[in-house]
N, C-alpha and C. Protein backbone atom coordinates (compact mmCIF):
# COMPACT_ATOMS: atom_id res chain seq x y z
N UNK A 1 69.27 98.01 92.98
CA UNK A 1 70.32 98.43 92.06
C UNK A 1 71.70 98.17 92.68
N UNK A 2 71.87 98.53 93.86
CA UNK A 2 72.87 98.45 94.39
C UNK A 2 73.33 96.96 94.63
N UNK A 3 72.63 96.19 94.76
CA UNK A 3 72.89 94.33 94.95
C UNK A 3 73.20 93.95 93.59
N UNK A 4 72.80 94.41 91.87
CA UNK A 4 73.40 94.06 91.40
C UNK A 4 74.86 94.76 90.74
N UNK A 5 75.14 95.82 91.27
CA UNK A 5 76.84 96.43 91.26
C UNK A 5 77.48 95.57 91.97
N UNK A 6 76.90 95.35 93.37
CA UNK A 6 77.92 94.16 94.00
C UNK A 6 77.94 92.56 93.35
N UNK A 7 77.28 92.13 93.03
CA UNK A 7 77.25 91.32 92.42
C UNK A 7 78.34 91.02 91.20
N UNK A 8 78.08 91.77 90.37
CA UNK A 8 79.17 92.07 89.20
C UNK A 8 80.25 92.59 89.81
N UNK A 9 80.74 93.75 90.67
CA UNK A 9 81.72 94.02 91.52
C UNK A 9 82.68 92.80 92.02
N UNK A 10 81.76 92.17 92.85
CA UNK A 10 82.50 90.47 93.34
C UNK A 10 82.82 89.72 92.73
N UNK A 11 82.14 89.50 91.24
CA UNK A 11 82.75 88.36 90.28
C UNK A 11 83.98 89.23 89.14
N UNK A 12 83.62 90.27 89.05
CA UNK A 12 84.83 90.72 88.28
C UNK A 12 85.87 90.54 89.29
N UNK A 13 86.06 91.02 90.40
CA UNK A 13 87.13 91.32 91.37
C UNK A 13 87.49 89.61 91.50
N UNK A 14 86.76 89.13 92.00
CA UNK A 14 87.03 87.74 91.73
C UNK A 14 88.44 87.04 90.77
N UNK A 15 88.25 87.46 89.63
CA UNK A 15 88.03 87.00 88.33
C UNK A 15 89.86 87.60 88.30
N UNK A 16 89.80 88.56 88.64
CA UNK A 16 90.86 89.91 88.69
C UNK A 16 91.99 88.99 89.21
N UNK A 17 91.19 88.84 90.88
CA UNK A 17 92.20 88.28 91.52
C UNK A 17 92.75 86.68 91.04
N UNK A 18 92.03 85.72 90.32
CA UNK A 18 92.68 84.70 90.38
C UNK A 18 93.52 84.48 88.62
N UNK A 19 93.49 85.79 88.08
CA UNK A 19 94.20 85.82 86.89
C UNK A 19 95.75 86.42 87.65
N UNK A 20 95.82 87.22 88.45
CA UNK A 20 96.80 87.65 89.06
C UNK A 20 97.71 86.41 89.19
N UNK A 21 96.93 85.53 90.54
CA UNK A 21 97.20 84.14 90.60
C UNK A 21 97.98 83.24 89.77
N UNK A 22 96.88 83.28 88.88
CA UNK A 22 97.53 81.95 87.60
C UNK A 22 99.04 82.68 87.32
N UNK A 23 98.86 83.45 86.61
CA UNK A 23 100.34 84.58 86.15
C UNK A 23 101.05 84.64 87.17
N UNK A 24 101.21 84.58 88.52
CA UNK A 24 102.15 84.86 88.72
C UNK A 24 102.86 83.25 89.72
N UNK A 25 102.02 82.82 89.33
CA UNK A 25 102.45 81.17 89.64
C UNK A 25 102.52 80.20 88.04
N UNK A 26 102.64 81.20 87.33
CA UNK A 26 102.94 80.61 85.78
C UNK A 26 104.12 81.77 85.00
N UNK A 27 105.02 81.89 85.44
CA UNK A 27 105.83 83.13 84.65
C UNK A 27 106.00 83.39 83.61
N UNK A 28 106.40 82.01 82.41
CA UNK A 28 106.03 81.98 81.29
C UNK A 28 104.85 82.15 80.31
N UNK A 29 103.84 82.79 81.32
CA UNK A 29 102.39 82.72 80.38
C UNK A 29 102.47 84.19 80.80
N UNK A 30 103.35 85.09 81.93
CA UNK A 30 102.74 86.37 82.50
C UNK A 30 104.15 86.79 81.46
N UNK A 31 105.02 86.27 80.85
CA UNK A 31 106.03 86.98 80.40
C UNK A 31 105.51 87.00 78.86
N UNK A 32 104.56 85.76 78.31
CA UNK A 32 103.62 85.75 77.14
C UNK A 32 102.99 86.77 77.10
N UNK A 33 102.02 87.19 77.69
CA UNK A 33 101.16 88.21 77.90
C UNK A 33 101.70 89.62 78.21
N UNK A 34 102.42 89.66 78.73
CA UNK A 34 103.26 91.18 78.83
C UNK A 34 103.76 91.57 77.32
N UNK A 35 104.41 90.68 76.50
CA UNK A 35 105.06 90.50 75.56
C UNK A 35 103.92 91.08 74.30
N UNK A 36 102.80 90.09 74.70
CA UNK A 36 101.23 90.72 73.49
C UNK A 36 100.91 91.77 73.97
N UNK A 37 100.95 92.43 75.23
CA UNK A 37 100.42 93.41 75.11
C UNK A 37 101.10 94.91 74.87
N UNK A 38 102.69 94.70 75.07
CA UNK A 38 103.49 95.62 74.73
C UNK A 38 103.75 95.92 73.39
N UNK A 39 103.54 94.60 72.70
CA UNK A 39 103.34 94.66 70.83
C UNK A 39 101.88 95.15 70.61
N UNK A 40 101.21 95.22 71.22
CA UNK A 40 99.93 95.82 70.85
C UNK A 40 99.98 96.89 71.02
N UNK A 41 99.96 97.63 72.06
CA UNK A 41 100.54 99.13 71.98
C UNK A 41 101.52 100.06 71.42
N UNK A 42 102.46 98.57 70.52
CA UNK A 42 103.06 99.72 69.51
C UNK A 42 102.43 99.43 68.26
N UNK A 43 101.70 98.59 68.37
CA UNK A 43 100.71 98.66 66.45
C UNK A 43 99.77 99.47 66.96
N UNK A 44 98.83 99.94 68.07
CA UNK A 44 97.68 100.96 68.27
C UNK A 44 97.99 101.74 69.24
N UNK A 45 97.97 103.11 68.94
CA UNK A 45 98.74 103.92 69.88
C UNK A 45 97.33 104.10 70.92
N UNK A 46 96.48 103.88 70.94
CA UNK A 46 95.18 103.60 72.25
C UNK A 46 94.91 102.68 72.21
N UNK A 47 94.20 102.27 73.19
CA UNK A 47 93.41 101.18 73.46
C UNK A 47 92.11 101.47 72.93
N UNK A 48 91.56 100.29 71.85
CA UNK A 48 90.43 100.61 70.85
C UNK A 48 90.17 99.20 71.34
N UNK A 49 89.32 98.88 70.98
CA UNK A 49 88.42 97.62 70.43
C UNK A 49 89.48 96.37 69.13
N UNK A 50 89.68 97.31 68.52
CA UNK A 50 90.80 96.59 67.53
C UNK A 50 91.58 96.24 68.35
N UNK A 51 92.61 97.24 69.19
CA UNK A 51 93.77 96.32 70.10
C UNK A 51 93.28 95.58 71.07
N UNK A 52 91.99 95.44 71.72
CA UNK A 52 91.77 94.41 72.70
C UNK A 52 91.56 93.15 71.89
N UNK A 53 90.97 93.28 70.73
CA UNK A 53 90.39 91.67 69.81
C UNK A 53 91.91 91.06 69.33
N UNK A 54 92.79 92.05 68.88
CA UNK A 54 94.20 91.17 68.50
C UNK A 54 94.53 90.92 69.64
N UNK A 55 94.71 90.71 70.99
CA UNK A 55 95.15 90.44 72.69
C UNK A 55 94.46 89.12 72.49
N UNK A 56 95.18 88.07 71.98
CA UNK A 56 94.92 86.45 71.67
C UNK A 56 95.32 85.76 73.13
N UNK A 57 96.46 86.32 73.46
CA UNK A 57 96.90 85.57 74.63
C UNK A 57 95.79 85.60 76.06
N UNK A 58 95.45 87.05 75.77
CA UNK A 58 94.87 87.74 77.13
C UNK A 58 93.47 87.21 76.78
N UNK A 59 93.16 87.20 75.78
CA UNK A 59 91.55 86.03 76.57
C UNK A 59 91.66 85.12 76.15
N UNK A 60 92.54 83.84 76.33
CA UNK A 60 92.93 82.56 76.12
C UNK A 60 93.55 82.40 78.33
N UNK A 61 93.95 83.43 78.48
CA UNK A 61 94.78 83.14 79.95
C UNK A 61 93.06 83.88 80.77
N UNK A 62 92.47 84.60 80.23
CA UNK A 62 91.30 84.69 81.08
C UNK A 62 90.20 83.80 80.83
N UNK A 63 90.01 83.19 79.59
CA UNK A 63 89.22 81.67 79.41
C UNK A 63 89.69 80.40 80.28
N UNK A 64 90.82 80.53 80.70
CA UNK A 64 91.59 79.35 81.33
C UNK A 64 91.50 79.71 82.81
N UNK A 65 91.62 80.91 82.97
CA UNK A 65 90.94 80.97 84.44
C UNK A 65 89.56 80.91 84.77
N UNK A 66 88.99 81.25 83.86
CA UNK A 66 87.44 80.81 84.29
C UNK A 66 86.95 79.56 83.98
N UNK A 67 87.87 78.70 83.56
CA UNK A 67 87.88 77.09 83.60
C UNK A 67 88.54 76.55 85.17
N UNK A 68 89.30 77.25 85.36
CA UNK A 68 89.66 76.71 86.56
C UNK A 68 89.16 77.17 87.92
N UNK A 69 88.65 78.86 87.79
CA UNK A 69 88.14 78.87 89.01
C UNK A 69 86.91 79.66 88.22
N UNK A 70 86.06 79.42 88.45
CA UNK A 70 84.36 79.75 87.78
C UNK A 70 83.79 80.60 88.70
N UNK A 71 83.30 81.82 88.27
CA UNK A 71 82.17 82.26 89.55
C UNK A 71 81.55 81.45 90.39
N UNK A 72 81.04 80.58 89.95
CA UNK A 72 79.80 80.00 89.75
C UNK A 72 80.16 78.70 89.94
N UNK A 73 80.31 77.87 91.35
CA UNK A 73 80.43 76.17 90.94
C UNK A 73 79.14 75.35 89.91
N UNK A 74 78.35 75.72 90.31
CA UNK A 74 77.13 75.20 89.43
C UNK A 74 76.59 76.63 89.11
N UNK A 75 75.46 75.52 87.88
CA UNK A 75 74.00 76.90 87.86
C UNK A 75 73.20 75.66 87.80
N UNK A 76 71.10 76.09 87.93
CA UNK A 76 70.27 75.48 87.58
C UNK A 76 69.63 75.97 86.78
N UNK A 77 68.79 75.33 86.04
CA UNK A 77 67.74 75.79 84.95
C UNK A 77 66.84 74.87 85.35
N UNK A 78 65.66 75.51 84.92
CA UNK A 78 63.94 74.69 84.56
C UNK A 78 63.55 74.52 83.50
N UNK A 79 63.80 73.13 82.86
CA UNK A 79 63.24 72.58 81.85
C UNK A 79 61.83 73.37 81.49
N UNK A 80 61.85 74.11 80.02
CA UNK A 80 60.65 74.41 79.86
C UNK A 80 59.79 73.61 78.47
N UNK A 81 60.51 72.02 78.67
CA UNK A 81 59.42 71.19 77.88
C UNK A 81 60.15 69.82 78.13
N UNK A 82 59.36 68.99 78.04
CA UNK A 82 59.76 67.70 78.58
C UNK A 82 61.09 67.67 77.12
N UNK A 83 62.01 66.78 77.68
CA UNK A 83 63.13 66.43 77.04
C UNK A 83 63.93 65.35 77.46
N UNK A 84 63.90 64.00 76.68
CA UNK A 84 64.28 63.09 76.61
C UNK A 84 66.20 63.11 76.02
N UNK A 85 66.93 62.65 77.31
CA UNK A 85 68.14 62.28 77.25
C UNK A 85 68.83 60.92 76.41
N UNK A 86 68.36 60.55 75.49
CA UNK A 86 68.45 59.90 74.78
C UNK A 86 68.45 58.23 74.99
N UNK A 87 69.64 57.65 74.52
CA UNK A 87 69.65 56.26 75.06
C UNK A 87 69.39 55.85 76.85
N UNK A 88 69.53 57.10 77.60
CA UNK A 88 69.96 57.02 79.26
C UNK A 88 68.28 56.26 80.10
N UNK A 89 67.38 56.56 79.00
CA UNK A 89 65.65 56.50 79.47
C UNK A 89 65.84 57.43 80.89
N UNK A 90 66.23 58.40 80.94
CA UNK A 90 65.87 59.57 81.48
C UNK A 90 65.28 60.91 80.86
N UNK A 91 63.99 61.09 81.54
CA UNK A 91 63.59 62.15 80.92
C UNK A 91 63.25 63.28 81.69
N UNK A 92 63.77 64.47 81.49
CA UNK A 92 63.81 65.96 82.26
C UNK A 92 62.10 66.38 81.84
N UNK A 93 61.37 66.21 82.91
CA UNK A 93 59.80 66.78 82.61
C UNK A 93 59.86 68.19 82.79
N UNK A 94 58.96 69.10 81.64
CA UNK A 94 58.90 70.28 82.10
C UNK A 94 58.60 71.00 83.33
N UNK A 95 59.46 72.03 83.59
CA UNK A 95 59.35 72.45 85.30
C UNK A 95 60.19 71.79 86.09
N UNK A 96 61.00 70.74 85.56
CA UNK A 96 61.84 70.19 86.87
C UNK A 96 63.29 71.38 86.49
N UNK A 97 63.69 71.31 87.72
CA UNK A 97 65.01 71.94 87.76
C UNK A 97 66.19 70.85 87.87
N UNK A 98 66.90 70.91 86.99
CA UNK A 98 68.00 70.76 86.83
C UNK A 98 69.18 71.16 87.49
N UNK A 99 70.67 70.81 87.45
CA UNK A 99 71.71 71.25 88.07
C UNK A 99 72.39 71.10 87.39
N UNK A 100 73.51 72.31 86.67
CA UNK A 100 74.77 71.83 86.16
C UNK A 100 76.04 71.90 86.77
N UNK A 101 76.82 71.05 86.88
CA UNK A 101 78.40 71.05 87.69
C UNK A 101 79.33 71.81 86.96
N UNK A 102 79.10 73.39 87.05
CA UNK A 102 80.58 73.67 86.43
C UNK A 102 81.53 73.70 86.80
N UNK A 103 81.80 73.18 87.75
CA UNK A 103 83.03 73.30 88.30
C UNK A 103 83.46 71.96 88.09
N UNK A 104 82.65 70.74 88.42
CA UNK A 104 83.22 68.96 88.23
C UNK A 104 83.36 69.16 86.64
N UNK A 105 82.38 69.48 85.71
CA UNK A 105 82.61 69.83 84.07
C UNK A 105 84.33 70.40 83.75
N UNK A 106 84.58 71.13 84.35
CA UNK A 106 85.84 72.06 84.09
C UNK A 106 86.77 71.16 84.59
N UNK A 107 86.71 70.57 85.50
CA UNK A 107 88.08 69.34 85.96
C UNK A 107 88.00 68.27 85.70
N UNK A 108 86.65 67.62 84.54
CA UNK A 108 86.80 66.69 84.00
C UNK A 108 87.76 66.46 82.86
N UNK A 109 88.52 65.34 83.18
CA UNK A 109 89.64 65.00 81.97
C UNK A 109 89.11 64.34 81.01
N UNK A 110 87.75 64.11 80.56
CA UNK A 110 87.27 63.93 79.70
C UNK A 110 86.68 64.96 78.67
N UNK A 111 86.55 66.01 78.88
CA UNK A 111 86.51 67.42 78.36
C UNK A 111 87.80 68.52 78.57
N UNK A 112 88.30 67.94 79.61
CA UNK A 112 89.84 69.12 79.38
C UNK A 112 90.85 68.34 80.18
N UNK A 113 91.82 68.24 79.01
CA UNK A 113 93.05 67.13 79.12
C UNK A 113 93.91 67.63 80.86
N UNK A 114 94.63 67.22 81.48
CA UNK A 114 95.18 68.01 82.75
C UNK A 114 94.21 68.67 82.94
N UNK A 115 93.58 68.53 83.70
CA UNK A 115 92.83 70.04 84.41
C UNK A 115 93.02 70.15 85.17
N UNK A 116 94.45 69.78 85.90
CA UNK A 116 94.68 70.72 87.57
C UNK A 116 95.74 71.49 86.55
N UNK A 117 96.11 71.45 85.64
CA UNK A 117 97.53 72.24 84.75
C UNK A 117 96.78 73.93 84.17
N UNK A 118 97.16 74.66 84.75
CA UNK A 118 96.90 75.99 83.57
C UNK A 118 97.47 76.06 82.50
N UNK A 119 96.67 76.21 81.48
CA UNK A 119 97.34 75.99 80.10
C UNK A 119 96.28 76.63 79.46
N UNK A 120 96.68 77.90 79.32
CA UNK A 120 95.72 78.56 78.07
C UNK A 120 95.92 78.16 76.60
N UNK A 121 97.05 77.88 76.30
CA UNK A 121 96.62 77.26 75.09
C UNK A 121 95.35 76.18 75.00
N UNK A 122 94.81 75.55 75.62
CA UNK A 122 93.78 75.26 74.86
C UNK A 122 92.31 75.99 74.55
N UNK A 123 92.72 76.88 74.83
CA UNK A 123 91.76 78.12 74.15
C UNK A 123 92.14 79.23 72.78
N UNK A 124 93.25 78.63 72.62
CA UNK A 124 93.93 79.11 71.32
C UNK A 124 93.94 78.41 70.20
N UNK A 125 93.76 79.05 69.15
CA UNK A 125 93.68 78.47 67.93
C UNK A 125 94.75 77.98 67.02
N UNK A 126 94.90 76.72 66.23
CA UNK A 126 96.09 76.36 65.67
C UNK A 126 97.56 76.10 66.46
């Protein structure tokens, strides 16, 4: 029990610390976010569920940090049925393990334009 509190303990704290980071080596996104969350507390006088889901900015700047720094550089999975990669004539047989790069995925500029740039807008809509 106790290995998985630390577990979750370390990646939240993690997570904590490199949003600190981004914000305060981005002023204009920590002066964004101060800004949503001070207007949120005067439309909901607590913190409910309603005022965390209108906080657009605040999980757009915590989606963007977990693009840039991930718990997790990779994960693996085990194919649990053979599966053919299409044109590549590679095929994942059931039981093989796999590897995914989330971390090379997240700094590919073929899936996210600048990716040494923090930019939560691209986790925002419109």
């Amino acid at each position: 029990m106790c290995m998985f509190f630390m577990v979750g303990y370390e990646t939240t704290a993690s997570m904590l610390t490199f949003i600190s980071h981004c914000l305060a080596t981005n002023p204009t996104w920590q002066e964004k976010l101060i800004k949503e969350v001070d207007e949120a507390f005067e439309k909901h006088t607590e913190m409910s569920y309603d005022a965390v889901r209108d906080l657009k900015i605040l999980d757009a700047v915590v989606s963007e940090t977990l693009r840039m720094h991930p718990p997790a550089a990779s994960t693996g999975r085990t194919a649990v049925e053979d599966y053919d990669l299409g044109n590549t004539g590679i095929v994942v047989k059931k039981g093989m393990m796999i590897m995914i790069p989330i971390y090379a995925m997240h700094y590919d500029p073929e899936f996210f334009e600048d990716p040494e740039t923090f930019n939560p807008e691209r986790f925002m809509e419109g």
